[in-house]
N, C-alpha and C. Protein backbone atom coordinates (compact mmCIF):
# COMPACT_ATOMS: atom_id res chain seq x y z
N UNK A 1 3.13 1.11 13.02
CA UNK A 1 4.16 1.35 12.02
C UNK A 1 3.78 2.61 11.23
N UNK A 2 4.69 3.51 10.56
CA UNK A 2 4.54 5.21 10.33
C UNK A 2 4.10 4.28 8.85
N UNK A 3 3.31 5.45 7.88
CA UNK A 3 3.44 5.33 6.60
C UNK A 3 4.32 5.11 6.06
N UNK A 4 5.41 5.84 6.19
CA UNK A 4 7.08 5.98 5.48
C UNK A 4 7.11 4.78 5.74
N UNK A 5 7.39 4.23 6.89
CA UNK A 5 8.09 2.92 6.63
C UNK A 5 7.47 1.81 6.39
N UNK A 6 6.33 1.88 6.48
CA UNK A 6 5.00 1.05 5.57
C UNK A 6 5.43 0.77 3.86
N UNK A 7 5.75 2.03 3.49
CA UNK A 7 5.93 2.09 1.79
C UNK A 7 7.15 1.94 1.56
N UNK A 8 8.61 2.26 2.34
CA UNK A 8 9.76 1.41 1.91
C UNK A 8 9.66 0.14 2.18
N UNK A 9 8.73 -0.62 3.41
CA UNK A 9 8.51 -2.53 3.33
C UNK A 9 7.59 -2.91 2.12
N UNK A 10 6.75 -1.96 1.90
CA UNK A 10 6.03 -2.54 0.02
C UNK A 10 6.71 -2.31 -0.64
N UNK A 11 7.73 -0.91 -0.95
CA UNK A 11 8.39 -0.91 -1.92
C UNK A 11 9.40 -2.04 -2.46
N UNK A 12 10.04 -2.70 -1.25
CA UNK A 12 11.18 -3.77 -0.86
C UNK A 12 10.23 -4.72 -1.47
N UNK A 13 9.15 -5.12 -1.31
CA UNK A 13 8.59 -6.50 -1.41
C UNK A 13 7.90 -6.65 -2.84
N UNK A 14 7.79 -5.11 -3.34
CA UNK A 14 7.07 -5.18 -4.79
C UNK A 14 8.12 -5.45 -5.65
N UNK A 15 9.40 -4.44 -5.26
CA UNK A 15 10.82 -5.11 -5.99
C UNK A 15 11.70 -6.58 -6.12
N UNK A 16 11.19 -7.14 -4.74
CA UNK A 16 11.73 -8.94 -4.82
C UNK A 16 10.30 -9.94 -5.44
N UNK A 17 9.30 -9.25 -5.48
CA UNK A 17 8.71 -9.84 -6.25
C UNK A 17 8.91 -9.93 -8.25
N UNK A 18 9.46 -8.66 -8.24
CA UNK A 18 9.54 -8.20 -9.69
C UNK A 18 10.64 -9.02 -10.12
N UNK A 19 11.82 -9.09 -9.21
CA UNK A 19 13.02 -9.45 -9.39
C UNK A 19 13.01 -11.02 -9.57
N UNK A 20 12.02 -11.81 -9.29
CA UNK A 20 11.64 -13.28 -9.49
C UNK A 20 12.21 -13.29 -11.12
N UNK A 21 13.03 -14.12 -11.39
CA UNK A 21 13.62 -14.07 -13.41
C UNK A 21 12.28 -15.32 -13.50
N UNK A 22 11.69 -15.19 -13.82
CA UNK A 22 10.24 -16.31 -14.56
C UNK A 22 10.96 -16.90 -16.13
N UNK A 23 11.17 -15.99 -16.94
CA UNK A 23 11.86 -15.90 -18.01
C UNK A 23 13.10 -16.76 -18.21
N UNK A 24 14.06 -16.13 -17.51
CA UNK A 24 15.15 -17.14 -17.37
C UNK A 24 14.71 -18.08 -16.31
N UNK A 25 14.20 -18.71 -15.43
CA UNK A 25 14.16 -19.78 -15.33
C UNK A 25 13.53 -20.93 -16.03
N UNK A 26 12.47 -20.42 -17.02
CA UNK A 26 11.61 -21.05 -17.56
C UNK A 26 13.00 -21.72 -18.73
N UNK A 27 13.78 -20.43 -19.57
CA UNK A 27 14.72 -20.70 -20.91
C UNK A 27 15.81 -22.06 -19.90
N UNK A 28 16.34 -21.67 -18.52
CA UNK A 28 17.47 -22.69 -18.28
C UNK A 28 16.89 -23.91 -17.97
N UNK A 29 15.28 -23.85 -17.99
CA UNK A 29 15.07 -24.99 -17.70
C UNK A 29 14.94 -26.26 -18.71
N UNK A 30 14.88 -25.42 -20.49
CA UNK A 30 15.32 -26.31 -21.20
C UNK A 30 16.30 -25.92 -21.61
N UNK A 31 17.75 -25.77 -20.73
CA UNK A 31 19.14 -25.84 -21.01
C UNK A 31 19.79 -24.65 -21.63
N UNK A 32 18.73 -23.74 -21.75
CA UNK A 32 19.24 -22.37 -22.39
C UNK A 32 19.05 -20.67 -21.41
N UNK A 33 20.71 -20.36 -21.64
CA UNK A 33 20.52 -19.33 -20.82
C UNK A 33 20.25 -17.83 -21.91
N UNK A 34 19.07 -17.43 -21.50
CA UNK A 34 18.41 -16.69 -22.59
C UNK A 34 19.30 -15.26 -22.32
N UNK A 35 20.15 -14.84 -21.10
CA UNK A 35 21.45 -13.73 -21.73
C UNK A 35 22.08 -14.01 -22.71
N UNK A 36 22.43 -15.24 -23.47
CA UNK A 36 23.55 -15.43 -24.56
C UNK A 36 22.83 -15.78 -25.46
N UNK A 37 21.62 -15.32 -25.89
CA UNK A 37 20.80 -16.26 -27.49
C UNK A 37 19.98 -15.00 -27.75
N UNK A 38 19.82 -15.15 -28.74
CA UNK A 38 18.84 -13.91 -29.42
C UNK A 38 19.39 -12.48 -29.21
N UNK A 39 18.55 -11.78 -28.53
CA UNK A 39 18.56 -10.70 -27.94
C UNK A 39 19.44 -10.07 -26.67
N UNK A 40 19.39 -11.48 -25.87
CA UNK A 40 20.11 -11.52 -25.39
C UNK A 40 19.50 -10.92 -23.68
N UNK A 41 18.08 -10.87 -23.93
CA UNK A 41 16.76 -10.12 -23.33
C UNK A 41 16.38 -11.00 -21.86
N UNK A 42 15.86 -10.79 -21.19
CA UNK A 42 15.69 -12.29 -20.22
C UNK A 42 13.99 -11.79 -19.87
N UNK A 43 13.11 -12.02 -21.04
CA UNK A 43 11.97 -11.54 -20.88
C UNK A 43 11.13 -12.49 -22.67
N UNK A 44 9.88 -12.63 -22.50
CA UNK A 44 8.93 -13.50 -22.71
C UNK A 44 9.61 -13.38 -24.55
N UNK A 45 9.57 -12.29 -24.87
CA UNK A 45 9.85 -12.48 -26.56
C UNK A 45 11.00 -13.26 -26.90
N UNK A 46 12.07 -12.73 -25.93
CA UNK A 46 13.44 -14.06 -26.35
C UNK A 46 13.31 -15.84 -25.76
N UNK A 47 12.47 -15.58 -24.87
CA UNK A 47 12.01 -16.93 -24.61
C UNK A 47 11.44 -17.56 -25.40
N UNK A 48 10.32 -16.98 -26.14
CA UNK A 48 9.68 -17.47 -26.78
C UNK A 48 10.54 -18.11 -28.34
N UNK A 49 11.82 -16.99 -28.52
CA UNK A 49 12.04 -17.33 -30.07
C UNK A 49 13.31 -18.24 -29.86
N UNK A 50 13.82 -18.35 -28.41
CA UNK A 50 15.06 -19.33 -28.06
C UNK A 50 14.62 -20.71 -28.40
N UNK A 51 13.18 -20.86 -26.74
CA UNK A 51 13.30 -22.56 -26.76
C UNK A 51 11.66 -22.67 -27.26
N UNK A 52 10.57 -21.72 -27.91
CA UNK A 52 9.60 -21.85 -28.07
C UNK A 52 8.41 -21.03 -27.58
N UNK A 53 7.49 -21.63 -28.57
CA UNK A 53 6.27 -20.06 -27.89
C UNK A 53 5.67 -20.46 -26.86
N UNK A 54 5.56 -21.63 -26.70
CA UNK A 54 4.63 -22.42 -25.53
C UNK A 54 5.33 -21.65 -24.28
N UNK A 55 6.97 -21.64 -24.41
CA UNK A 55 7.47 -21.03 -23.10
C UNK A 55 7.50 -19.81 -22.85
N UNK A 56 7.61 -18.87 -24.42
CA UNK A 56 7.52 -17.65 -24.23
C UNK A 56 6.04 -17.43 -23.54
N UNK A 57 4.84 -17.61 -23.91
CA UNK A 57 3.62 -17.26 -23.18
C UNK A 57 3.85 -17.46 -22.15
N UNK A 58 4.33 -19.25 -21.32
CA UNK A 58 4.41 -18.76 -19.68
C UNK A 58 4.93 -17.96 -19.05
N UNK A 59 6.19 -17.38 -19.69
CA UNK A 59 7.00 -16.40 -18.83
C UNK A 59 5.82 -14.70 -19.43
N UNK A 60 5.25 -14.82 -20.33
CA UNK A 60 4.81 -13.79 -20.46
C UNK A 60 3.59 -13.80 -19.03
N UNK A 61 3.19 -14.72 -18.98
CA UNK A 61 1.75 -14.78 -18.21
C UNK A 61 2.52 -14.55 -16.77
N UNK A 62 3.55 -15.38 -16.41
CA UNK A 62 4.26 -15.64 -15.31
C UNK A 62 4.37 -14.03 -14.65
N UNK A 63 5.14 -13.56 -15.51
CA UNK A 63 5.59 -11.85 -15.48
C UNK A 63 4.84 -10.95 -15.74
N UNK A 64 3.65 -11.25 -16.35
CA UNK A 64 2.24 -9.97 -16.38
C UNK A 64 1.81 -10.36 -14.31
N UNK A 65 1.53 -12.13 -13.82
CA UNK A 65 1.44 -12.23 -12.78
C UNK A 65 2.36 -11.27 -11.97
N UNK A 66 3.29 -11.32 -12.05
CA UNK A 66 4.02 -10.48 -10.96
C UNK A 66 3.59 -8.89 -10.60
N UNK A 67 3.25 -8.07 -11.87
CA UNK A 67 2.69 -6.62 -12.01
C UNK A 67 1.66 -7.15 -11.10
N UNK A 68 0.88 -8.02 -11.55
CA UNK A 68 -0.64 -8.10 -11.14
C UNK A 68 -0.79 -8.22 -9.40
N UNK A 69 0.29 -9.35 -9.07
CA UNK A 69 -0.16 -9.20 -7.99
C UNK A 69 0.63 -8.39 -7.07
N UNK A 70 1.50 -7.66 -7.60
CA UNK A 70 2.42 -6.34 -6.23
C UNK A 70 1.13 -5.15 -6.55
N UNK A 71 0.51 -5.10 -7.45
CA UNK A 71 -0.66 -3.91 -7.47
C UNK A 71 -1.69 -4.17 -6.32
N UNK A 72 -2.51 -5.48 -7.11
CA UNK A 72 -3.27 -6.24 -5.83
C UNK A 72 -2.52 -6.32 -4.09
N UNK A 73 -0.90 -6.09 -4.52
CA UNK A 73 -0.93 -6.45 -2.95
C UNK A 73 -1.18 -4.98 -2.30
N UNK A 74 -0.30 -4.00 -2.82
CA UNK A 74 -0.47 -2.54 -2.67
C UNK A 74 -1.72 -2.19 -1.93
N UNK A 75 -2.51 -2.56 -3.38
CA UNK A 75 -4.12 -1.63 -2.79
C UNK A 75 -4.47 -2.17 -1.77
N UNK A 76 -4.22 -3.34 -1.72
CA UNK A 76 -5.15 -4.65 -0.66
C UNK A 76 -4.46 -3.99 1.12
N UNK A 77 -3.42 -3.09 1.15
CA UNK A 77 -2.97 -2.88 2.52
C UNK A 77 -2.81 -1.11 2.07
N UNK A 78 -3.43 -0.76 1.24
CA UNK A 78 -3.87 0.54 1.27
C UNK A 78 -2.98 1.80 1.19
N UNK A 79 -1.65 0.98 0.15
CA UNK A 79 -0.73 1.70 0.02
C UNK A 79 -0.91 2.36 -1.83
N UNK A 80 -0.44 3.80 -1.83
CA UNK A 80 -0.30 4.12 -2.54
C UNK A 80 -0.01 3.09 -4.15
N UNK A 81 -0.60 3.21 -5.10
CA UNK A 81 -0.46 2.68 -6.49
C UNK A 81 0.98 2.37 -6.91
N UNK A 82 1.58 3.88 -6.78
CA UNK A 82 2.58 3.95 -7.59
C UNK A 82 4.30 2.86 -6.79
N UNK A 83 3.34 2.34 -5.71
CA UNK A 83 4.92 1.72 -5.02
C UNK A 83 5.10 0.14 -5.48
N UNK A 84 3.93 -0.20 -6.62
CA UNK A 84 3.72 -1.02 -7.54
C UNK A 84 4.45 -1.06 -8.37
N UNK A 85 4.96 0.17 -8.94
CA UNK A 85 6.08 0.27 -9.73
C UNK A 85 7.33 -0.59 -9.62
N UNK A 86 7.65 -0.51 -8.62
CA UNK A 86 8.62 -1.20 -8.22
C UNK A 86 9.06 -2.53 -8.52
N UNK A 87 7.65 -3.48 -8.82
CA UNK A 87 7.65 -4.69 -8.90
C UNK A 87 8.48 -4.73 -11.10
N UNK A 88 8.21 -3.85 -11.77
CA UNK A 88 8.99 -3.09 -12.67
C UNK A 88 10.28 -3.07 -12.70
N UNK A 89 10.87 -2.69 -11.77
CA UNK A 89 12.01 -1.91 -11.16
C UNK A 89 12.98 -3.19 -11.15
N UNK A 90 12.00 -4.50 -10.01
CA UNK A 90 12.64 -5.48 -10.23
C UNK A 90 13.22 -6.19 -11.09
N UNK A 91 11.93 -6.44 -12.07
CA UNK A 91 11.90 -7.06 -12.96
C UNK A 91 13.36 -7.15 -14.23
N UNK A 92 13.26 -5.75 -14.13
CA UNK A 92 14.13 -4.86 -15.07
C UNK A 92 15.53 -4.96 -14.79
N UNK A 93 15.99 -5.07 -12.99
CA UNK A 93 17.03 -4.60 -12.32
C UNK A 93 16.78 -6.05 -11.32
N UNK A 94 16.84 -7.10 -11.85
CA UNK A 94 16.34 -8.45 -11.05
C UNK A 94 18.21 -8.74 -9.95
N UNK A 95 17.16 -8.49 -8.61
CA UNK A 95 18.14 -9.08 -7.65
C UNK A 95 19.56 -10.16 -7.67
N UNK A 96 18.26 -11.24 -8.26
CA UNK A 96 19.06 -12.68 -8.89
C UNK A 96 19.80 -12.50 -10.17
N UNK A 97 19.76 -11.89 -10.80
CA UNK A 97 20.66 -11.79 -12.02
C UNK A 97 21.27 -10.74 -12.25
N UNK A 98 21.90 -10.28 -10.87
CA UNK A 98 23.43 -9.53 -11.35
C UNK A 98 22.99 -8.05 -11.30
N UNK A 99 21.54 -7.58 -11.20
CA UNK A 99 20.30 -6.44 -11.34
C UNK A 99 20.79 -6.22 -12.47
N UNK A 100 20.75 -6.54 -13.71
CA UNK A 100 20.53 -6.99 -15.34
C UNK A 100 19.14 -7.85 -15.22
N UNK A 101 18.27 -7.54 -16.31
CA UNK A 101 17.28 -8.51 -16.78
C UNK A 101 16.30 -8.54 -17.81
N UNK A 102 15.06 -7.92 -17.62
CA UNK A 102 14.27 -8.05 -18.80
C UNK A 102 13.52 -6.75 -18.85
N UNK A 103 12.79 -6.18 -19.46
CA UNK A 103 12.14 -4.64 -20.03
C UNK A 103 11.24 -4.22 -19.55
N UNK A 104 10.33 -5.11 -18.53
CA UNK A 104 9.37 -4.68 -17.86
C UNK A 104 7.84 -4.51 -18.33
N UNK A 105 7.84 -5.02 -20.04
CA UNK A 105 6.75 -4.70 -20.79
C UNK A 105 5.50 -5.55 -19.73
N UNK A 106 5.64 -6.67 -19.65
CA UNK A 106 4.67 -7.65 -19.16
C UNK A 106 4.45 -7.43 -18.07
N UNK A 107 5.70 -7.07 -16.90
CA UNK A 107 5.09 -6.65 -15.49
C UNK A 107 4.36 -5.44 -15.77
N UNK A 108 4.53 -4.69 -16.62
CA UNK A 108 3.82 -3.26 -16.65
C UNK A 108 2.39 -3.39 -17.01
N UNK A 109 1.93 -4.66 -17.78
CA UNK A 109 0.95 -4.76 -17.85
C UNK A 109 0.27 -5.58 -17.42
N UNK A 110 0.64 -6.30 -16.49
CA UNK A 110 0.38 -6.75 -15.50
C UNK A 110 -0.48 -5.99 -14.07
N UNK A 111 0.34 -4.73 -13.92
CA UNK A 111 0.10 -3.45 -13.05
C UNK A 111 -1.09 -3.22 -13.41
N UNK A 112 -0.98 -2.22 -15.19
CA UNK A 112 -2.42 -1.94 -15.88
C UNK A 112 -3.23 -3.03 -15.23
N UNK A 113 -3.21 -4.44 -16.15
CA UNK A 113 -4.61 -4.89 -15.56
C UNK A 113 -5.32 -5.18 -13.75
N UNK A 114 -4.37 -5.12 -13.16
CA UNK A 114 -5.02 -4.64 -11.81
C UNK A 114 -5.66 -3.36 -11.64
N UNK A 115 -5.15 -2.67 -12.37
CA UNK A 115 -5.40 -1.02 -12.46
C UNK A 115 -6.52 -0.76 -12.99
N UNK A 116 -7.10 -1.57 -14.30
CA UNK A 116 -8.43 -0.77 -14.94
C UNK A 116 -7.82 -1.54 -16.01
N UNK A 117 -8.93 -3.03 -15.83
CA UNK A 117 -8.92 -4.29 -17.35
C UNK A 117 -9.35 -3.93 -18.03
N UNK A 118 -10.39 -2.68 -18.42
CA UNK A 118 -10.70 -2.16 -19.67
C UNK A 118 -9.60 -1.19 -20.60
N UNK A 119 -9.12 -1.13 -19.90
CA UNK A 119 -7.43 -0.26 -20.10
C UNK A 119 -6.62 -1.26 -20.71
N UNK A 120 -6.59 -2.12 -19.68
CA UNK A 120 -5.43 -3.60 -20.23
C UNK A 120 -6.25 -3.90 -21.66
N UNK A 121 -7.58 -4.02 -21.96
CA UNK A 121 -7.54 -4.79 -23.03
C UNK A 121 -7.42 -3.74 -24.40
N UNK A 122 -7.59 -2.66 -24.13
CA UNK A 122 -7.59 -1.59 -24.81
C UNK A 122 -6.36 -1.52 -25.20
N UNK A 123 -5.25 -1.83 -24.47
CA UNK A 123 -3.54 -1.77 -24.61
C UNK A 123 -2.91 -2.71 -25.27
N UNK A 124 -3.94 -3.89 -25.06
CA UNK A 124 -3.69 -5.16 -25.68
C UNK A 124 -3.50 -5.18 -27.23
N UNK A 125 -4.90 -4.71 -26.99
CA UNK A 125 -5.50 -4.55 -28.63
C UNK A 125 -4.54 -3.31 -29.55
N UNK A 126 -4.54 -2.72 -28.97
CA UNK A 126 -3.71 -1.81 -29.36
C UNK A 126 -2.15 -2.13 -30.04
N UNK A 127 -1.54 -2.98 -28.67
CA UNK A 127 -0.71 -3.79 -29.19
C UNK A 127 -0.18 -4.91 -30.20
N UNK A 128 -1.72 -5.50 -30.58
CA UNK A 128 -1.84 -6.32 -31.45
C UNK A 128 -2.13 -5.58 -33.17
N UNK A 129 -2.80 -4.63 -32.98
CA UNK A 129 -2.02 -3.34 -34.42
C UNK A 129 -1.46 -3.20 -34.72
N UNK A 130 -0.53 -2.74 -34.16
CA UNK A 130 0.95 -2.25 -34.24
C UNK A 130 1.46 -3.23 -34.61
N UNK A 131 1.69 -4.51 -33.57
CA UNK A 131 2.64 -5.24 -34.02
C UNK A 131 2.26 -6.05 -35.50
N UNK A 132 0.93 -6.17 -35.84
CA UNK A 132 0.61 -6.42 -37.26
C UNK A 132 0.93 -5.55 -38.28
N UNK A 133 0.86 -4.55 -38.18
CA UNK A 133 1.42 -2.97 -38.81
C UNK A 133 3.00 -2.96 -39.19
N UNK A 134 3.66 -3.09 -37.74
CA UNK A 134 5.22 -2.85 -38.22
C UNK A 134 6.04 -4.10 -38.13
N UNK A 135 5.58 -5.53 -37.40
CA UNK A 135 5.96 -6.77 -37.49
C UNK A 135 7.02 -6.40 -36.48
N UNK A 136 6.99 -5.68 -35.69
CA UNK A 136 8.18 -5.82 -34.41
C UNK A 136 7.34 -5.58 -32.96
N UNK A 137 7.76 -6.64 -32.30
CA UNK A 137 7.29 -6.52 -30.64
C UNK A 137 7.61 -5.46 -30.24
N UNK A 138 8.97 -5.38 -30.26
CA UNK A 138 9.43 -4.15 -29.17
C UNK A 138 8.66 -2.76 -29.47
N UNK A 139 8.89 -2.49 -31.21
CA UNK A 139 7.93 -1.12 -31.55
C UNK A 139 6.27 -1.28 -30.62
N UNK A 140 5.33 -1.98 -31.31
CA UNK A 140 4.26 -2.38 -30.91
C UNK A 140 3.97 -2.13 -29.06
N UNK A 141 5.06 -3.00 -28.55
CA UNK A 141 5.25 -2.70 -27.11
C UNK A 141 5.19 -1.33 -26.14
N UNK A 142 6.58 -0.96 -26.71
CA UNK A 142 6.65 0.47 -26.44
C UNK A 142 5.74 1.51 -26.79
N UNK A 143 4.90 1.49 -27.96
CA UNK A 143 4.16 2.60 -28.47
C UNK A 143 2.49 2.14 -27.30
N UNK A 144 2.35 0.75 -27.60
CA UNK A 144 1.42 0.85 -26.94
C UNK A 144 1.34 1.07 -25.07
N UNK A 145 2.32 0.36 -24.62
CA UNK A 145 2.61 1.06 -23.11
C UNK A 145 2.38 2.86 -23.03
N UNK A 146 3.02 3.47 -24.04
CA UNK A 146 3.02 5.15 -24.14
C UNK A 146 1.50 5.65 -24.10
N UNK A 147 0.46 4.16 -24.38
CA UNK A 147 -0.91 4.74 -24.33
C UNK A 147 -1.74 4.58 -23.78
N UNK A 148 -1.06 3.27 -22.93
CA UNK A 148 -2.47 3.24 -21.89
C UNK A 148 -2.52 3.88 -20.48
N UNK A 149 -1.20 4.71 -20.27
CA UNK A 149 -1.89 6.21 -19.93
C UNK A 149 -3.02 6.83 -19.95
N UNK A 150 -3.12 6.88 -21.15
CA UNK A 150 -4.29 7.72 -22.50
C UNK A 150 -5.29 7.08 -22.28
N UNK A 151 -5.19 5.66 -22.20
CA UNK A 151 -6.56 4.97 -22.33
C UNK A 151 -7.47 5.02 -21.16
N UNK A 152 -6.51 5.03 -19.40
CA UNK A 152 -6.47 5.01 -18.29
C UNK A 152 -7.45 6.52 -18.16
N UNK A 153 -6.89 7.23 -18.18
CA UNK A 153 -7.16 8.88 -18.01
C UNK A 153 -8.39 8.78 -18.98
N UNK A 154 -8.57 8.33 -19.95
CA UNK A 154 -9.74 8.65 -20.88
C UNK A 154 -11.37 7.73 -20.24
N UNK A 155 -10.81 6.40 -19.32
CA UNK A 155 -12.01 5.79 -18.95
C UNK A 155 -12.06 6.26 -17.64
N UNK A 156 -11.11 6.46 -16.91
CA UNK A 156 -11.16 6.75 -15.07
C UNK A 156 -11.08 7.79 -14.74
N UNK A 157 -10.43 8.80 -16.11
CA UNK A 157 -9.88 10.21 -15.47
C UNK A 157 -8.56 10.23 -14.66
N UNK A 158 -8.31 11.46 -14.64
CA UNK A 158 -6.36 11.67 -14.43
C UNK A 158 -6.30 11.24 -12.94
N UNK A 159 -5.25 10.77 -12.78
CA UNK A 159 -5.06 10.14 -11.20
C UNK A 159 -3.61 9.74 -10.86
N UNK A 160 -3.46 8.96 -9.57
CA UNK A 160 -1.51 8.66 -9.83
C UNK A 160 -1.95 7.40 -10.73
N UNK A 161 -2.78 6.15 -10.75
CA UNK A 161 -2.23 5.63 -11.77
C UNK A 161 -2.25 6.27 -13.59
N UNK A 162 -2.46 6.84 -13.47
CA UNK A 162 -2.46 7.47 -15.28
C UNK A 162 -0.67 7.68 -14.69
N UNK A 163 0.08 8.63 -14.13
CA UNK A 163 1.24 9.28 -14.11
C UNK A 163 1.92 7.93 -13.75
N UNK A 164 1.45 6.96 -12.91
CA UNK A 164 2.11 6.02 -12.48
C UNK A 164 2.47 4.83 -14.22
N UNK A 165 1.51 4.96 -15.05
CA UNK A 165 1.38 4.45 -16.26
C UNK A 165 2.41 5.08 -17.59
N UNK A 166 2.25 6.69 -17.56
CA UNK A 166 2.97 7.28 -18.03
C UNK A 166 4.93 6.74 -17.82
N UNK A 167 4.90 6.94 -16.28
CA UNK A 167 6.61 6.86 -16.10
C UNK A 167 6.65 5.57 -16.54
N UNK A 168 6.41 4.45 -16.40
CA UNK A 168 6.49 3.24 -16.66
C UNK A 168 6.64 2.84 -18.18
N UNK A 169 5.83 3.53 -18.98
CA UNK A 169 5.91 4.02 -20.26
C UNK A 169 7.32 4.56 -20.89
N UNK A 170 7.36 5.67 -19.89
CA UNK A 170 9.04 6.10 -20.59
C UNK A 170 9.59 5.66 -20.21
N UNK A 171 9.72 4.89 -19.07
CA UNK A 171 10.75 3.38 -18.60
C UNK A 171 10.89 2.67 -20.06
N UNK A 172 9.85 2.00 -20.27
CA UNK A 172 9.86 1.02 -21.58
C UNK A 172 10.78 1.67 -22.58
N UNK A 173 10.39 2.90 -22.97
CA UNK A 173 11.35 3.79 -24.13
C UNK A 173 12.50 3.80 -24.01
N UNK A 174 13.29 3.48 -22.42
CA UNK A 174 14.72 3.96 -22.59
C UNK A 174 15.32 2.43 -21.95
N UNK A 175 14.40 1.36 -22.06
CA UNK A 175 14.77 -0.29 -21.81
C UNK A 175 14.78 -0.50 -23.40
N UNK A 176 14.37 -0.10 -24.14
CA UNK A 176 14.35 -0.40 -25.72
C UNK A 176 15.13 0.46 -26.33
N UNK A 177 15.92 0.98 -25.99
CA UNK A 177 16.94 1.94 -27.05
C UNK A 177 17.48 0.82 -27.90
N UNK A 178 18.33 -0.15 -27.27
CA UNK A 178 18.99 -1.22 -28.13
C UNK A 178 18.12 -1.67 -29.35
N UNK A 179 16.64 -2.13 -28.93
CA UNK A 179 15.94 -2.15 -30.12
C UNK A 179 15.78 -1.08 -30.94
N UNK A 180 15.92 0.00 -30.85
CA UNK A 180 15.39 0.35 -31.77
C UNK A 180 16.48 0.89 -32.64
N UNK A 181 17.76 1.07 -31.66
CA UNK A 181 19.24 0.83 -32.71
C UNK A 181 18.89 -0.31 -33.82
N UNK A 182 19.01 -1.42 -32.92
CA UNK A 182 18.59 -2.60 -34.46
C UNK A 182 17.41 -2.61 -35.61
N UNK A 183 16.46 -1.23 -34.98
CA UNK A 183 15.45 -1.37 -36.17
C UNK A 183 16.17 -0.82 -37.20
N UNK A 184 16.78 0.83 -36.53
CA UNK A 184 17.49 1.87 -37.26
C UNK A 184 18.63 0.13 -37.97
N UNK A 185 18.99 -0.32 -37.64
CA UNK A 185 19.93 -0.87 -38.97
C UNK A 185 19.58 -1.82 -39.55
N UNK A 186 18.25 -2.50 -39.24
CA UNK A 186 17.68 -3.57 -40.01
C UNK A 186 18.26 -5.08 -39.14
N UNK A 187 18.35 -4.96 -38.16
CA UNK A 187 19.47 -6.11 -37.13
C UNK A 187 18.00 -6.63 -36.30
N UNK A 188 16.89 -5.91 -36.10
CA UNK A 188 15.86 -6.44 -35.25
C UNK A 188 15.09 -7.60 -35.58
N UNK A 189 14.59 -8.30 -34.83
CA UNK A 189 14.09 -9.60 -35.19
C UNK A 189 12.36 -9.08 -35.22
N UNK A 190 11.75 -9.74 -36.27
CA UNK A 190 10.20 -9.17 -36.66
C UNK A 190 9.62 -10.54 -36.08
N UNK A 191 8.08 -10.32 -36.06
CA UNK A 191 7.63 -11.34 -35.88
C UNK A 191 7.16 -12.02 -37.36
């Protein structure tokens, strides 16, 4: 089998993995369809503030799993990093739901921590500043995704995953416009 068509069958398989809704199945499974409540988001923060945090963490863990393992599957058959992305792509643009879905924060860091866990926890932490700082996920989210680029490149040095980290990053920025309309009017939900 050629490369090319090696990396459109990972690309295909990192995207139906991404496209798994963890999120919404976790919210309909206690009777709530998390497109019509909150945010309206189908990803771990509206889960969490619909039917609870216990559920928001699984779909968070559920959906960091998915990054984690289309990276792991990638490297493991010696395909390029960046077709990991994809599992993102899904997530974001989920097969099963209409390709509408959730922001990609958690699969993205999911990716990171396959990528370089000293990075992930660095992003983590990072994340956990911010969001103590400005009391909003999505800010916190987005700013910290924009850095573990930075953090990546600063422990491993520049490579495709730093650029592969970066785009994924400005992915997050333009999956959060809506939020940050609602910060601009005071409509966003804080933690």
């Amino acid at each position: 089998m050629s490369g090319l068509v090696e990396a459109v069958l990972f690309s295909i398989l990192n995207y139906l993995i991404g496209s798994i809704p963890f999120s919404y199945l976790i919210a309909k499974a206690k009777g709530v369809d998390p497109r019509l409540v909150g945010s309206g988001n189908v990803g771990a923060t509206n889960v969490a503030r619909s039917v609870g945090p216990q559920f928001g963490i699984a779909a968070l863990l559920l959906d960091i799993a998915k990054g984690f393992g289309a990276a792991i599957l990638t490297t493991n058959f010696s395909q390029p990093i960046w077709i990991s992305g994809f599992a993102v792509a899904g997530h974001n643009w989920s097969l099963f739901l209409g390709f509408k879905s959730g922001k990609g924060v958690a699969t993205t860091l999911g990716i990171l921590l396959a990528i370089s866990w000293p990075a992930f926890l660095i992003t983590i932490a990072f994340w956990g500043v911010l969001a103590l700082i400005t009391r909003y996920v999505s800010i916190a989210s987005v700013i910290a995704l924009l850095a573990a680029p930075i953090a990546i490149g600063l422990l491993d040095g520049i490579s495709t995953a730093v650029w592969l980290m970066a785009v994924l990053g400005i992915l997050s920025v333009i999956q959060h416009k809506e939020n940050f309309s609602r910060v601009r009017h005071g409509t966003e939900g804080k933690i």
